[in-house]
N, C-alpha and C. Protein backbone atom coordinates (compact mmCIF):
# COMPACT_ATOMS: atom_id res chain seq x y z
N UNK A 1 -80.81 -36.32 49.35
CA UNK A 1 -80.52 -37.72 49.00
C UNK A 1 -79.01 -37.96 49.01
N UNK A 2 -78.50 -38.71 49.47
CA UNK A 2 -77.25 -39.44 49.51
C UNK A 2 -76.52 -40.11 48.47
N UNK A 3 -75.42 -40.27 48.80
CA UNK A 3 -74.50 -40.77 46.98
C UNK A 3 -73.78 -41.65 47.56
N UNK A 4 -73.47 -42.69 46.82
CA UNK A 4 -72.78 -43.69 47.49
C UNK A 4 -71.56 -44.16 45.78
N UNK A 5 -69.99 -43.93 46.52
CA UNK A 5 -69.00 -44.28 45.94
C UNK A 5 -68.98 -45.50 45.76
N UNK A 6 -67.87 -46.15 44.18
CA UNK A 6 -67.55 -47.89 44.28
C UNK A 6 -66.75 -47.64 43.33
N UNK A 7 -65.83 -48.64 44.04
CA UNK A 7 -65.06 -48.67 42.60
C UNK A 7 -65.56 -50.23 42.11
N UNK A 8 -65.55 -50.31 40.64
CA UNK A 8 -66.35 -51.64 40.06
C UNK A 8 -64.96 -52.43 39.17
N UNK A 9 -64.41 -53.25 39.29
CA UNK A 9 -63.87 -54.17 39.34
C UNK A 9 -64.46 -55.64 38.38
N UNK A 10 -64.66 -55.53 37.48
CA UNK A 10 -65.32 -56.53 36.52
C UNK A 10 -64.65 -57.53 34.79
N UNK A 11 -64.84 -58.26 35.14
CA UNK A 11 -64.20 -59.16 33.72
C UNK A 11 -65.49 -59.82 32.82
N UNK A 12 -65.28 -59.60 31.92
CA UNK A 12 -66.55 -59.54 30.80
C UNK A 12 -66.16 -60.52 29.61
N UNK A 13 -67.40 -61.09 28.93
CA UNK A 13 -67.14 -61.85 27.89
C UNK A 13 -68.20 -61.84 27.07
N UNK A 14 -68.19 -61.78 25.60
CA UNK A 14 -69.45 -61.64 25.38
C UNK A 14 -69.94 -62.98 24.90
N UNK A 15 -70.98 -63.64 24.25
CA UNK A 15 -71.63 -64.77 24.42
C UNK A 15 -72.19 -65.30 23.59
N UNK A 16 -72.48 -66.49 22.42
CA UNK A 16 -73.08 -66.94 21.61
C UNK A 16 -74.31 -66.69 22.41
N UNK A 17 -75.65 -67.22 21.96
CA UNK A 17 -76.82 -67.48 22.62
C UNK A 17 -76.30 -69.04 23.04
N UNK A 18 -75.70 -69.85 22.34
CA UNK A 18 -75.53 -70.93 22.81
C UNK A 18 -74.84 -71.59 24.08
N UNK A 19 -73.75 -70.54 24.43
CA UNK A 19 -72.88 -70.44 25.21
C UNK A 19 -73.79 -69.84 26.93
N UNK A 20 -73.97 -68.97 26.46
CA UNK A 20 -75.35 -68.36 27.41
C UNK A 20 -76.02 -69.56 27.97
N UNK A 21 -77.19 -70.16 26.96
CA UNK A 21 -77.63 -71.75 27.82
C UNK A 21 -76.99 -72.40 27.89
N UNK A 22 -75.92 -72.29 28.00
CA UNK A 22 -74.59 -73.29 28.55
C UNK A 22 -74.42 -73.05 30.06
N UNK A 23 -74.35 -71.91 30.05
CA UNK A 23 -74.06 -71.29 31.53
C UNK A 23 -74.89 -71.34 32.20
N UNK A 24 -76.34 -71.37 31.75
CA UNK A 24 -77.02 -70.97 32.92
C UNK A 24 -77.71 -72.49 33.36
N UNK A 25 -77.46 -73.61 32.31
CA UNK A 25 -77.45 -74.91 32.96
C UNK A 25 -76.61 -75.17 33.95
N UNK A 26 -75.33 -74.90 33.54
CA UNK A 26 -73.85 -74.86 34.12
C UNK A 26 -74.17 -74.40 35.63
N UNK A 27 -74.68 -73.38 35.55
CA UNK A 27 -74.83 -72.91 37.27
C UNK A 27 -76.35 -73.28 37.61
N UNK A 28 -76.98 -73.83 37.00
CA UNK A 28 -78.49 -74.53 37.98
C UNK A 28 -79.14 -72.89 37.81
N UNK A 29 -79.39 -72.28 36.76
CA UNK A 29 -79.92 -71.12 37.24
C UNK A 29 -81.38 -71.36 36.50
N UNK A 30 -82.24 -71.28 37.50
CA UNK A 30 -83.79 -71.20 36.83
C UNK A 30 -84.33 -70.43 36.38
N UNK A 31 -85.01 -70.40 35.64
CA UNK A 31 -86.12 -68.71 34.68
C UNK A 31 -86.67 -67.93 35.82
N UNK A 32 -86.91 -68.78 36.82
CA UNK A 32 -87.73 -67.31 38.39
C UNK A 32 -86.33 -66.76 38.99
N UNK A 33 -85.18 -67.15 38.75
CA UNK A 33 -84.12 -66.33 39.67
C UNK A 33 -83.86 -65.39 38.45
N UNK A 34 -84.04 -65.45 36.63
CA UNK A 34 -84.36 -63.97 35.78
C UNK A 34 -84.81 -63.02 36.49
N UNK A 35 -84.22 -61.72 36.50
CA UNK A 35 -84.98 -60.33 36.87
C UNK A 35 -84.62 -59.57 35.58
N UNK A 36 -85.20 -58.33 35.40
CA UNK A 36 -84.86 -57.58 34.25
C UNK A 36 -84.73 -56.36 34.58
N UNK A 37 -83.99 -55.63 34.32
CA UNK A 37 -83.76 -53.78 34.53
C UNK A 37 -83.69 -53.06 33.12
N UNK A 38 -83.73 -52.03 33.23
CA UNK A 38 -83.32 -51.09 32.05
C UNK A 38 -82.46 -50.27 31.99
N UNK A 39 -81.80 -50.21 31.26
CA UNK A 39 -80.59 -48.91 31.78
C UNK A 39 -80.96 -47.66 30.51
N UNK A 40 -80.70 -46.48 30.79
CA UNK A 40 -81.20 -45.14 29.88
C UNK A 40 -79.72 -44.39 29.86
N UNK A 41 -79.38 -44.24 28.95
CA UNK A 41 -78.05 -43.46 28.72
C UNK A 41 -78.16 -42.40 27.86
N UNK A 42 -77.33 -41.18 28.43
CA UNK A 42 -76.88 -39.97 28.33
C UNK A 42 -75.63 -39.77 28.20
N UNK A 43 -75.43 -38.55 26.95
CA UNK A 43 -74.51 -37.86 26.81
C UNK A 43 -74.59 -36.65 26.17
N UNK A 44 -73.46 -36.05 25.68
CA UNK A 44 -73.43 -35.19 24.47
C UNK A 44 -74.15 -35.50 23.47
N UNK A 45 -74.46 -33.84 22.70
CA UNK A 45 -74.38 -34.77 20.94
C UNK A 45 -73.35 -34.99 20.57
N UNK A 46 -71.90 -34.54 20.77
CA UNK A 46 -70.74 -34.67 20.16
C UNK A 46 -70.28 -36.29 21.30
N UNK A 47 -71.07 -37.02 21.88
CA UNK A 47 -69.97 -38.10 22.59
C UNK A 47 -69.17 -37.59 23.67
N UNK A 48 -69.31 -36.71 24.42
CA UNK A 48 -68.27 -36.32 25.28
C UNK A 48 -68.20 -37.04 26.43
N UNK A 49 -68.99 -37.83 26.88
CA UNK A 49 -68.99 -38.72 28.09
C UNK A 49 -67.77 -39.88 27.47
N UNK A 50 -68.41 -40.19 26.43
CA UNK A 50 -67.78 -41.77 25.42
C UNK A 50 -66.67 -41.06 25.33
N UNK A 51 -65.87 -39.85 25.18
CA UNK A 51 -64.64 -39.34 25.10
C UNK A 51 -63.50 -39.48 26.13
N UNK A 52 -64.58 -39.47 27.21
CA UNK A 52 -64.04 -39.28 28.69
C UNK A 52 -63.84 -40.51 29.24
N UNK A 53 -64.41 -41.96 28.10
CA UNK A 53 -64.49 -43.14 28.96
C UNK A 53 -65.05 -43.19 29.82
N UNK A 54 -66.48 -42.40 29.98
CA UNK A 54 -67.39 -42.70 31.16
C UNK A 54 -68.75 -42.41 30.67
N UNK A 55 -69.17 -42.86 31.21
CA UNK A 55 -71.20 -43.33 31.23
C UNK A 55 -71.76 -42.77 32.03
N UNK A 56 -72.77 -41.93 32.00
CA UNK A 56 -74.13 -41.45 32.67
C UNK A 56 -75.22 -42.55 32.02
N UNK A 57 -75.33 -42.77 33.18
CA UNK A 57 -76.92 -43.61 33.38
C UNK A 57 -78.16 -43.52 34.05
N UNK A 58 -79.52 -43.95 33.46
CA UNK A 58 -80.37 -44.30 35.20
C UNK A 58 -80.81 -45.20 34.72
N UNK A 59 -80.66 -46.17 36.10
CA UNK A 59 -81.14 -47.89 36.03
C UNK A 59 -82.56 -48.05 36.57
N UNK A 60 -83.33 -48.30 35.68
CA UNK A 60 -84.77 -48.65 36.30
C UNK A 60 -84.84 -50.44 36.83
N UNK A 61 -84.89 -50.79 38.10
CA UNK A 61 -84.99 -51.95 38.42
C UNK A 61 -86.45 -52.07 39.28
N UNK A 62 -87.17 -52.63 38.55
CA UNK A 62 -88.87 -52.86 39.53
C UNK A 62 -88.87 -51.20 39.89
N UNK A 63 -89.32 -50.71 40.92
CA UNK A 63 -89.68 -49.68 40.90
C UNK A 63 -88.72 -48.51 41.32
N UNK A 64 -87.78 -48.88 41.22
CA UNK A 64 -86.28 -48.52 41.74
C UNK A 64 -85.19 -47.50 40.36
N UNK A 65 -85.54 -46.41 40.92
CA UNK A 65 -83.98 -45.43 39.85
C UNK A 65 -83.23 -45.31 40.88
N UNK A 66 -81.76 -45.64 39.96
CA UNK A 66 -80.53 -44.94 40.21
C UNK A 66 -79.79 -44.19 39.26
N UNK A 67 -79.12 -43.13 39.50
CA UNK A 67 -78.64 -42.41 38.56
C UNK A 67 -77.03 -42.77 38.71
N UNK A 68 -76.30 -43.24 37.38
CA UNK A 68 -75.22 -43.75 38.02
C UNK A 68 -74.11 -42.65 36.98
N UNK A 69 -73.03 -42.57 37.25
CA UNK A 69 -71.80 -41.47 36.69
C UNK A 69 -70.79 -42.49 36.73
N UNK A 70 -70.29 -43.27 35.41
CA UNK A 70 -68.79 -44.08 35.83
C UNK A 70 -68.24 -43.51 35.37
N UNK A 71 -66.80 -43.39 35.72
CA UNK A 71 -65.27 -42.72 35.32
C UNK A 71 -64.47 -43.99 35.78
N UNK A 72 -63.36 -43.50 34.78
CA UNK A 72 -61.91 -44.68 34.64
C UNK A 72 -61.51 -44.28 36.14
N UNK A 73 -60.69 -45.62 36.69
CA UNK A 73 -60.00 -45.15 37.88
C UNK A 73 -58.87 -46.27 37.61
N UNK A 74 -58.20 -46.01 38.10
CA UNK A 74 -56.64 -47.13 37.95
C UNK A 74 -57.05 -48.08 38.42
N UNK A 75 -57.91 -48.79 39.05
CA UNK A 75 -58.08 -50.14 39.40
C UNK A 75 -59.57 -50.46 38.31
N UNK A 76 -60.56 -50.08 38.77
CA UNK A 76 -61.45 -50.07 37.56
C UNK A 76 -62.25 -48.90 36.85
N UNK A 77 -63.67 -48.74 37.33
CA UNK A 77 -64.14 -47.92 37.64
C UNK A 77 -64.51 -47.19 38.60
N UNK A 78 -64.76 -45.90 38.29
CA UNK A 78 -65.40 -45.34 39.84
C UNK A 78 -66.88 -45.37 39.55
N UNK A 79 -67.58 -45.54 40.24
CA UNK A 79 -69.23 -45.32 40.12
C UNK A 79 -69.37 -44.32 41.10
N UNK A 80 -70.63 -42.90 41.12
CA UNK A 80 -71.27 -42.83 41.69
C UNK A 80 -72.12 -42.75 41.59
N UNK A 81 -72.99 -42.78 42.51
CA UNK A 81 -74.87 -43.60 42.59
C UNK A 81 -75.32 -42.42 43.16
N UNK A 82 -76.80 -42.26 42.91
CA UNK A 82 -77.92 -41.81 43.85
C UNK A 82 -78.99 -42.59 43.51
N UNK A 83 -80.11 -42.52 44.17
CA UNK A 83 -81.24 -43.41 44.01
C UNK A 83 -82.04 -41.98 43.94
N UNK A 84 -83.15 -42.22 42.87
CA UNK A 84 -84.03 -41.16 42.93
C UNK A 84 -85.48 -41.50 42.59
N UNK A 85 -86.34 -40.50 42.97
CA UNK A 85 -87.73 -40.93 43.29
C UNK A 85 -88.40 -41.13 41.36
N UNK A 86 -89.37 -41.69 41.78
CA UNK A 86 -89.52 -42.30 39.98
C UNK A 86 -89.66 -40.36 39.22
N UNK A 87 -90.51 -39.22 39.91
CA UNK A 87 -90.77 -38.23 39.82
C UNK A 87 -89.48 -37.50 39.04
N UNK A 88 -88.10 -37.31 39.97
CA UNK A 88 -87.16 -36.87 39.59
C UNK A 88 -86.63 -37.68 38.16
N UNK A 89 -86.91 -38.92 38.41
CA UNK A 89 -86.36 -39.86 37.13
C UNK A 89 -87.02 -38.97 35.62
N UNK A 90 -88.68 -39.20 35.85
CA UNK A 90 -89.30 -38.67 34.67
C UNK A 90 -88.68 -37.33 34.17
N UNK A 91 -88.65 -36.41 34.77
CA UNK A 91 -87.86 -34.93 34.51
C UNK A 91 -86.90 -34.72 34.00
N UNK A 92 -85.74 -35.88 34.32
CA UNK A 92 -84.67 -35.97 33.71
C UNK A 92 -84.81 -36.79 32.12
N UNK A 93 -85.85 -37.45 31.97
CA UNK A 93 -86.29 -38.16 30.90
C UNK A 93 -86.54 -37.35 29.85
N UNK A 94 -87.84 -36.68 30.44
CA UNK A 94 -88.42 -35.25 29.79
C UNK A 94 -87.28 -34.23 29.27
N UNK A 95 -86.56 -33.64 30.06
CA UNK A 95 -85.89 -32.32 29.69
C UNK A 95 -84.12 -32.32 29.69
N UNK A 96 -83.51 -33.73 29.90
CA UNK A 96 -82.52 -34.18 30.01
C UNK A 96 -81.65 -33.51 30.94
N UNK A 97 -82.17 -33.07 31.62
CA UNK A 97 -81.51 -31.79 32.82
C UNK A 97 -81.18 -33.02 34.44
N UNK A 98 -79.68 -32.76 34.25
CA UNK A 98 -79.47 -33.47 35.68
C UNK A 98 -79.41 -32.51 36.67
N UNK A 99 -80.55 -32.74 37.37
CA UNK A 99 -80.39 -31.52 39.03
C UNK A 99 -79.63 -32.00 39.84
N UNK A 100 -78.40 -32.60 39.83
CA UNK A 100 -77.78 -33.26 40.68
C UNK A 100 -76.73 -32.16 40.86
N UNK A 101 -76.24 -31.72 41.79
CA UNK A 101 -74.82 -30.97 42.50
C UNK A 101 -73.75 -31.54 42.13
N UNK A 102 -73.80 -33.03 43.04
CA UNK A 102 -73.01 -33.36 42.77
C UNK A 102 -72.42 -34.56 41.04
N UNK A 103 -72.96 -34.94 40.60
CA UNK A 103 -73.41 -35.20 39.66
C UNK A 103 -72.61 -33.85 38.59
N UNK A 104 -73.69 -33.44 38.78
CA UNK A 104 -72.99 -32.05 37.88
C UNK A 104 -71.42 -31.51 37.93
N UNK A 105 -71.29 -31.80 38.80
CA UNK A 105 -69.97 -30.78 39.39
C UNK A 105 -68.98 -32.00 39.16
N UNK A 106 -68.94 -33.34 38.86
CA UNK A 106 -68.29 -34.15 38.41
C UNK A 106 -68.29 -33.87 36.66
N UNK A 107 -68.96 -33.71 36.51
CA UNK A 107 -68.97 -33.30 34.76
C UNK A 107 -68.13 -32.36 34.87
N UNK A 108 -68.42 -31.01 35.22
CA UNK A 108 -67.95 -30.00 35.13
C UNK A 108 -66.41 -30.07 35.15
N UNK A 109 -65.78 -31.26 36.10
CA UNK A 109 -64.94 -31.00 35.96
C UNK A 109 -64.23 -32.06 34.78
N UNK A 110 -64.76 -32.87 34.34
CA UNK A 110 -64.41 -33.66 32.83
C UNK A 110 -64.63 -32.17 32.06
N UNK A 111 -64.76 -31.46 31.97
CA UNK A 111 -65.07 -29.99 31.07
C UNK A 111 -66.70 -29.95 30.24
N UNK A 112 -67.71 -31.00 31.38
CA UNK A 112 -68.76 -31.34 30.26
C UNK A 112 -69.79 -30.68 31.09
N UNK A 113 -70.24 -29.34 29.73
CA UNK A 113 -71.90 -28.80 30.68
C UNK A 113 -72.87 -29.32 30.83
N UNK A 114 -72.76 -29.52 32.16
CA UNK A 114 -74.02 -30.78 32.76
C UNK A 114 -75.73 -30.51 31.62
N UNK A 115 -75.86 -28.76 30.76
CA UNK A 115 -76.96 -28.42 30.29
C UNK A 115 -76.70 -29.04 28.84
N UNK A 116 -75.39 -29.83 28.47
CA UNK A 116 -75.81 -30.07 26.87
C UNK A 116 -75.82 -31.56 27.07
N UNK A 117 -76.35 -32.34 28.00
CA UNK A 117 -76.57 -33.72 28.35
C UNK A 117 -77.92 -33.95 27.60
N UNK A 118 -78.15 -35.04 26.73
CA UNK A 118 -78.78 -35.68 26.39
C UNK A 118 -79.74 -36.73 26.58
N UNK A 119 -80.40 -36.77 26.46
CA UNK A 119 -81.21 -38.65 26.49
C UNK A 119 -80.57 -39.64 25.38
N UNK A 120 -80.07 -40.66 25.07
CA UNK A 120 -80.28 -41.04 24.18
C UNK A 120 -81.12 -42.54 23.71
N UNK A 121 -81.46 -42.68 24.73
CA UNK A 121 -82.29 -44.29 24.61
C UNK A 121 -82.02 -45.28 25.47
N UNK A 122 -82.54 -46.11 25.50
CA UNK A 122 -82.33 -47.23 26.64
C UNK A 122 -82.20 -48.69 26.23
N UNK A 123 -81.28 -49.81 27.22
CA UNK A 123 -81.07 -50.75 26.71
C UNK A 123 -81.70 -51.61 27.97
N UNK A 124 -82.41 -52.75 27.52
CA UNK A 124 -83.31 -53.79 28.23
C UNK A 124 -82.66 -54.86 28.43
N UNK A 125 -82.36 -55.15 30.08
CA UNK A 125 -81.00 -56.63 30.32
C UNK A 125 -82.32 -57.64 31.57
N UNK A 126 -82.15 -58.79 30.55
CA UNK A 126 -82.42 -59.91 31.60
C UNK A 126 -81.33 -60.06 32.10
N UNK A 127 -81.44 -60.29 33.41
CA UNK A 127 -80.14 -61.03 33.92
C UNK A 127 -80.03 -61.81 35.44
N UNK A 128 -79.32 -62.58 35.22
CA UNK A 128 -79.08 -63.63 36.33
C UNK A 128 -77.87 -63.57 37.25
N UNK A 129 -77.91 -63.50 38.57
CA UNK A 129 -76.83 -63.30 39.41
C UNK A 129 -76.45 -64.93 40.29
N UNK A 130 -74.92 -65.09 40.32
CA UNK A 130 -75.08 -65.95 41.41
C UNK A 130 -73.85 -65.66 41.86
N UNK A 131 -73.80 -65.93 43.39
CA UNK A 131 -72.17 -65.65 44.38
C UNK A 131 -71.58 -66.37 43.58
N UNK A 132 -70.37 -66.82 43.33
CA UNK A 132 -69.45 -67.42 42.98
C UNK A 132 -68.12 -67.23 43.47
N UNK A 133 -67.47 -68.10 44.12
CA UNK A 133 -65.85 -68.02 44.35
C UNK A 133 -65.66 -66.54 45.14
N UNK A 134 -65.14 -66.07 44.78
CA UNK A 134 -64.90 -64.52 45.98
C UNK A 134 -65.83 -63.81 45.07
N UNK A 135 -66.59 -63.97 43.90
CA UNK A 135 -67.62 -62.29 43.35
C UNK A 135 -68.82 -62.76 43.08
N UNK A 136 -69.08 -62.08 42.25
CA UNK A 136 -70.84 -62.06 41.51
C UNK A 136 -70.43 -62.43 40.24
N UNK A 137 -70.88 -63.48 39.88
CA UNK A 137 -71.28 -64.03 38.41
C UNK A 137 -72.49 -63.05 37.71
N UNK A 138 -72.65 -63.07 36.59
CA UNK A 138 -73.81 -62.24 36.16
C UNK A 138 -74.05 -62.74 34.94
N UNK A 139 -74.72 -63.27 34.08
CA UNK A 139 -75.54 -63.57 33.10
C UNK A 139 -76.28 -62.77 31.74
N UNK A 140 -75.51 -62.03 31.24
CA UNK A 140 -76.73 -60.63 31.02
C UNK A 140 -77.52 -61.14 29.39
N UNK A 141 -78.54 -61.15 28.99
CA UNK A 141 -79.40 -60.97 27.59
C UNK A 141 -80.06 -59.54 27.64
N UNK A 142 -79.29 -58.50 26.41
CA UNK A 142 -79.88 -57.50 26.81
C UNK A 142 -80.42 -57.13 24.92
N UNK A 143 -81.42 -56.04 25.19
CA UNK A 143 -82.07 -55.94 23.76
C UNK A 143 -82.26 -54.49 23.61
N UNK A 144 -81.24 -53.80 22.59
CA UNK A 144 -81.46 -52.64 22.46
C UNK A 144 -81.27 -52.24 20.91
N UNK A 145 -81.93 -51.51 20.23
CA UNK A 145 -81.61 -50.81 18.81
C UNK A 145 -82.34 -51.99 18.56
N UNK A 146 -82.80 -52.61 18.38
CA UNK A 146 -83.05 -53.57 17.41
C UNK A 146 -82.20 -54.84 17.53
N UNK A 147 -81.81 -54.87 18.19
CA UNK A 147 -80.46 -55.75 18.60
C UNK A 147 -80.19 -56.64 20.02
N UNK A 148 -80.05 -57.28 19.78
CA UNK A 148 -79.92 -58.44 21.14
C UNK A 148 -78.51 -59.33 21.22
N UNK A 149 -77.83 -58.84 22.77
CA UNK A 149 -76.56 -59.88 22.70
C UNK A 149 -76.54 -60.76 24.09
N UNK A 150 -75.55 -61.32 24.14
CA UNK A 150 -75.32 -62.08 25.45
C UNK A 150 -73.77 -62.00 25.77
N UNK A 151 -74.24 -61.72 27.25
CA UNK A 151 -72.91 -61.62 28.10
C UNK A 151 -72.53 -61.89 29.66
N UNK A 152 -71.36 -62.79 29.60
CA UNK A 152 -70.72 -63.18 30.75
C UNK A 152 -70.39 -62.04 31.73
N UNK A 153 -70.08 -61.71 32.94
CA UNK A 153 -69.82 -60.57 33.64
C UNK A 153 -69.50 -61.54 35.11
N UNK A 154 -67.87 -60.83 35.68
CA UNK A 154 -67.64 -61.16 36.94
C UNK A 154 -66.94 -60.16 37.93
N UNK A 155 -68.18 -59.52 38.35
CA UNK A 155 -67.51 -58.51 39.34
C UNK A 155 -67.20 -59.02 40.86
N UNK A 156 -65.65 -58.46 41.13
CA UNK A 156 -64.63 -58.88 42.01
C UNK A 156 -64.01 -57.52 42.90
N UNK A 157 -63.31 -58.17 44.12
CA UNK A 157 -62.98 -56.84 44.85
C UNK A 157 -61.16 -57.61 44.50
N UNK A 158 -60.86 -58.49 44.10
CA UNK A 158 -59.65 -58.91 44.18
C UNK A 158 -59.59 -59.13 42.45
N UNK A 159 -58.81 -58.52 41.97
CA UNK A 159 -58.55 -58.89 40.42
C UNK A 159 -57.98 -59.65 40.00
N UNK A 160 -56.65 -60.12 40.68
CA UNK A 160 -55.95 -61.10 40.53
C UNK A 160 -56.52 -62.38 40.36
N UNK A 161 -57.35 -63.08 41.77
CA UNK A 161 -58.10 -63.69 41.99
C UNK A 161 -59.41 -63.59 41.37
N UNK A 162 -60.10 -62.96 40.72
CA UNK A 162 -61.09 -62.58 40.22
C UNK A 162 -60.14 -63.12 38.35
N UNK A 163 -59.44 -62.78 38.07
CA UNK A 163 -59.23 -63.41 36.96
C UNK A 163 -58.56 -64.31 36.45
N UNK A 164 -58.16 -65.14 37.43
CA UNK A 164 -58.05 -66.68 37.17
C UNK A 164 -58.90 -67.08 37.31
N UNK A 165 -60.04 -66.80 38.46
CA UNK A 165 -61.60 -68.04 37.98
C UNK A 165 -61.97 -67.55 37.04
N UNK A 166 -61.90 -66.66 36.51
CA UNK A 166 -62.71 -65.89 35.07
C UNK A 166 -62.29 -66.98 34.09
N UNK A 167 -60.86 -66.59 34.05
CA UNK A 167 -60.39 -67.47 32.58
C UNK A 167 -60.58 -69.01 32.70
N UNK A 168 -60.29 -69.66 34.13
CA UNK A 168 -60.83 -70.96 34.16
C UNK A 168 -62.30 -71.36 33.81
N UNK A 169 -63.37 -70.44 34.14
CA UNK A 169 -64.45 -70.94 34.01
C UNK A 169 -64.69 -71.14 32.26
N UNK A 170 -64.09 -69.63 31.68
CA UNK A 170 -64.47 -69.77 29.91
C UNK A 170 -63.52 -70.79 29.10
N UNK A 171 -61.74 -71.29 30.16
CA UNK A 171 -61.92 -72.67 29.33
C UNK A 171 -62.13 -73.95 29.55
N UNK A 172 -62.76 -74.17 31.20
CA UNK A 172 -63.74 -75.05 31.10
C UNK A 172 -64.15 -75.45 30.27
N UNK A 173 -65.29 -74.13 29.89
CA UNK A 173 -66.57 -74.74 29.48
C UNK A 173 -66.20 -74.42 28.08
N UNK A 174 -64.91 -74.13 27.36
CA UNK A 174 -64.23 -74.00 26.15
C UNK A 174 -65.05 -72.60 25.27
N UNK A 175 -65.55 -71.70 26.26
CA UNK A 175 -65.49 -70.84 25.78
C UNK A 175 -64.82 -69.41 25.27
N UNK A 176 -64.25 -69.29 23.75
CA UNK A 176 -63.30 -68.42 23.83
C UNK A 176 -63.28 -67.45 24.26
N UNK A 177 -61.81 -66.40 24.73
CA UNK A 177 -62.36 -64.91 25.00
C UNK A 177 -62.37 -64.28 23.80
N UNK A 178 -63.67 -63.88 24.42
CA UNK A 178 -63.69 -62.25 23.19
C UNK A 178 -63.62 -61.05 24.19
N UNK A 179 -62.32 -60.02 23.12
CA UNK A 179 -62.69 -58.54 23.40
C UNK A 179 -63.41 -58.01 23.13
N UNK A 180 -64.17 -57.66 24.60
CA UNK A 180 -65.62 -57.44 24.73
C UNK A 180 -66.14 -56.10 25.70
N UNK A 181 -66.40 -55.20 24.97
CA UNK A 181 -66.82 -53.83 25.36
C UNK A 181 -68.15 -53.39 26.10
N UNK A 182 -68.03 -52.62 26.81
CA UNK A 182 -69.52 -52.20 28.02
C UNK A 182 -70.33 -52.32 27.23
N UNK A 183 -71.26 -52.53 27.96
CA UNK A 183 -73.15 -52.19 27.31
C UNK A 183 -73.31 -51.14 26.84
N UNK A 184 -72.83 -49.72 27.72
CA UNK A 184 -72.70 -48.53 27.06
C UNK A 184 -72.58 -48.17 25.92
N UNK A 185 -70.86 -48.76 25.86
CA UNK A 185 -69.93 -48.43 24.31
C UNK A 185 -70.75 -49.14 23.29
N UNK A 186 -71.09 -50.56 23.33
CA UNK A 186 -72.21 -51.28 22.52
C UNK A 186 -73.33 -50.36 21.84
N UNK A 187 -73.95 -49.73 22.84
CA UNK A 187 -75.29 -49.09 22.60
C UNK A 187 -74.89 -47.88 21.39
N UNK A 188 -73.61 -47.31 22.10
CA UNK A 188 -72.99 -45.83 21.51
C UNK A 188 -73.28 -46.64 20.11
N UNK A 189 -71.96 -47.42 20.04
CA UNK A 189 -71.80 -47.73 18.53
C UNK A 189 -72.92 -48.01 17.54
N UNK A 190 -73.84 -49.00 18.25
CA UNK A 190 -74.87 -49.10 17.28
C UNK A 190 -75.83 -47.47 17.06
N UNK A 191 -75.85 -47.33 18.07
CA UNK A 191 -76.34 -45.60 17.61
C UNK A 191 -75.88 -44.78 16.66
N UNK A 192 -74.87 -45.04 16.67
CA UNK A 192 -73.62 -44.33 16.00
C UNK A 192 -73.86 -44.52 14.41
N UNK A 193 -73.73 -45.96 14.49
CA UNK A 193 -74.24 -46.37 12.93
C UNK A 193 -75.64 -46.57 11.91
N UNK A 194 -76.47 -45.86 13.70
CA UNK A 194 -77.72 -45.74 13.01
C UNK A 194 -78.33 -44.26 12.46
N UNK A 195 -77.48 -43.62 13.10
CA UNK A 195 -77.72 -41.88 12.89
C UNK A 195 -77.61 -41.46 11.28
């Protein structure tokens, strides 16, 4: 199976619920263009991914895994991807063991043994996409721990440009910014405070 590099490039906001049906009037977005995925995150028990500023994931979309690895990169993130058969997904569910080479050998070299990787639970995102201006708008309502938030997302290949429509669109529509942290770090923390 094949791996495919990206660097991810994104400006984030997080969202009243009110602000949310603001937006998605705002862009004409209907309840059938909703899709929903899941994302399942892994790490240490000690946090060593969250140390490293990077996320192990696998994204269940309709019948679709990907196993994703982000790391910091000077422009944004780096992602890498594989897509894997639902079979391989379960195994890794089951026994938290990534058979990945390469995968692994990216840990290895953050100093993290690909064998003390974890499961730790999964977070559930409706979400809505639309082109916009040079990127992808994104919409997200996601529900995890017990917990449900909303969030703005605009991934861009130009940052500059990618964040002046950002900030124009939230004071448009007079929504403030908030410093506003990954889904990941979200999930960590509430975990964190639930242990």
């Amino acid at each position: 199976m094949s791996h495919n590099q990206n660097i991810e490039i994104e400006f984030k906001n997080m969202l009243t619920k009110e602000e949310y049906a603001l937006l998605l009037t705002h862009f004409h977005i209907q309840k059938e263009e909703l899709f929903e995925h899941e994302n399942h995150y892994f790490d240490t028990s000690d946090f060593a991914l969250k140390k490293n500023h990077s996320a192990l994931r696998i994204r269940k979309k309709k019948e679709d895994y990907e196993l994703t690895l982000k790391q910091p990169h000077r422009d944004g993130l780096l992602e890498t991807n594989k897509i894997l058969s639902k079979e391989e997904s379960d195994a890794i569910f089951a026994t938290g063991k990534i058979n990945d080479e390469q995968i692994s050998g990216l840990l290895l070299n953050m100093n993290i043994n690909p064998a003390s990787i974890l499961y730790f639970g999964s977070l559930r995102t409706i979400r809505a996409e639309k082109q916009i201006g040079n990127g992808l708008l994104v919409l997200d309502h996601s529900f995890y721990l017990k917990k449900e938030d909303y969030e703005l997302e605009y991934e861009v290949s130009n940052r500059e440009k990618g964040e002046i429509y950002f900030t124009e669109l939230l004071s448009t529509l007079k929504i403030p910014v908030r410093k506003t942290k990954n889904k990941v770090r979200r999930f960590y923390e509430e975990k964190y405070k639930q242990k």
